[in-house]
Protein backbone atom coordinates (compact mmCIF):
# COMPACT_ATOMS: atom_id res chain seq x y z
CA UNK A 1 27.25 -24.14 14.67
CA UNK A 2 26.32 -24.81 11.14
CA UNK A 3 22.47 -23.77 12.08
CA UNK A 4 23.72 -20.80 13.51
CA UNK A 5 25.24 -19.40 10.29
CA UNK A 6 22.52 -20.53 8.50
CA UNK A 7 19.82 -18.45 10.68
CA UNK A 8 22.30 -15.33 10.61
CA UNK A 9 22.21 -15.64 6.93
CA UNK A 10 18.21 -15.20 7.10
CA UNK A 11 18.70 -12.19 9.55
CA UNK A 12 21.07 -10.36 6.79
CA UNK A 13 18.81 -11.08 3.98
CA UNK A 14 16.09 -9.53 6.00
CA UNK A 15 18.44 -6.71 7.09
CA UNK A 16 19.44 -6.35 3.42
CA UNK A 17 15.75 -6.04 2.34
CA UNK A 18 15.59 -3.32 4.67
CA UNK A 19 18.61 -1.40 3.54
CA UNK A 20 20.78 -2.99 0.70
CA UNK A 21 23.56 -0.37 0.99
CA UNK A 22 25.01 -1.21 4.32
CA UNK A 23 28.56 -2.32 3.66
CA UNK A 24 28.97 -4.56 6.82
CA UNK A 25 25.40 -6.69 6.21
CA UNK A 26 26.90 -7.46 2.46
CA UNK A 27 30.74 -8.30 4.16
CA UNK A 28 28.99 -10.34 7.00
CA UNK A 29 26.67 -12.25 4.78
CA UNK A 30 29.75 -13.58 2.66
CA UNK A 31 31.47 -14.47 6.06
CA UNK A 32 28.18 -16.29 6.96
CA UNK A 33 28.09 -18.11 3.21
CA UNK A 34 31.73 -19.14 3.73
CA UNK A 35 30.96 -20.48 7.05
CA UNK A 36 28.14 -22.60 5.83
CA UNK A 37 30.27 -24.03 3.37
CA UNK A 38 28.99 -21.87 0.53
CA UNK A 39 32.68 -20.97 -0.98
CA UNK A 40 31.75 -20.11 -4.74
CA UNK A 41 29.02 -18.30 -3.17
CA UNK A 42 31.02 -16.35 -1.05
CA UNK A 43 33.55 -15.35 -3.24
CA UNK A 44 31.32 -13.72 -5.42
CA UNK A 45 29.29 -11.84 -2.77
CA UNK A 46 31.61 -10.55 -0.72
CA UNK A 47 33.94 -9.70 -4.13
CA UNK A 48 31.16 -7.71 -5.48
CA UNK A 49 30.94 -6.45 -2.12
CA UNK A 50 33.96 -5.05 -2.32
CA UNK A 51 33.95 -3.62 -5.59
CA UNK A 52 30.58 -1.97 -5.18
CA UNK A 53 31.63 -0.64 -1.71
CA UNK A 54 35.18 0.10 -1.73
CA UNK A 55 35.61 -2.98 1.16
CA UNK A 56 38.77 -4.81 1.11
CA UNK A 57 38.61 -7.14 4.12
CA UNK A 58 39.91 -11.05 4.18
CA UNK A 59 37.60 -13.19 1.74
């Protein structure tokens, strides 16, 4: 499973390159950092995530 997250997180950095103001790539890409055991990480993406997109989903 771990492999899995880790190749989504390459899709959403691609996706991100592509358009870096889609709400749901930044929200899924912290989901996909906390899955990969990437905590810190997480926090602080999906956080600023929030904050720059008005999202307030579980962290």
């Amino acid at each position: 499973m771990l492999k899995r997250h880790e190749e989504a997180m390459v899709c959403f950095d691609q996706a991100l390159a592509i358009d870096s103001s889609n709400a749901d790539l930044h929200f899924n890409r912290g989901k996909a950092l906390k899955c990969i055991g990437r905590i810190e990480d997480a926090l602080k993406y999906r956080l600023g995530a929030s904050s720059k997109f008005g999202l307030f989903g579980e962290i």
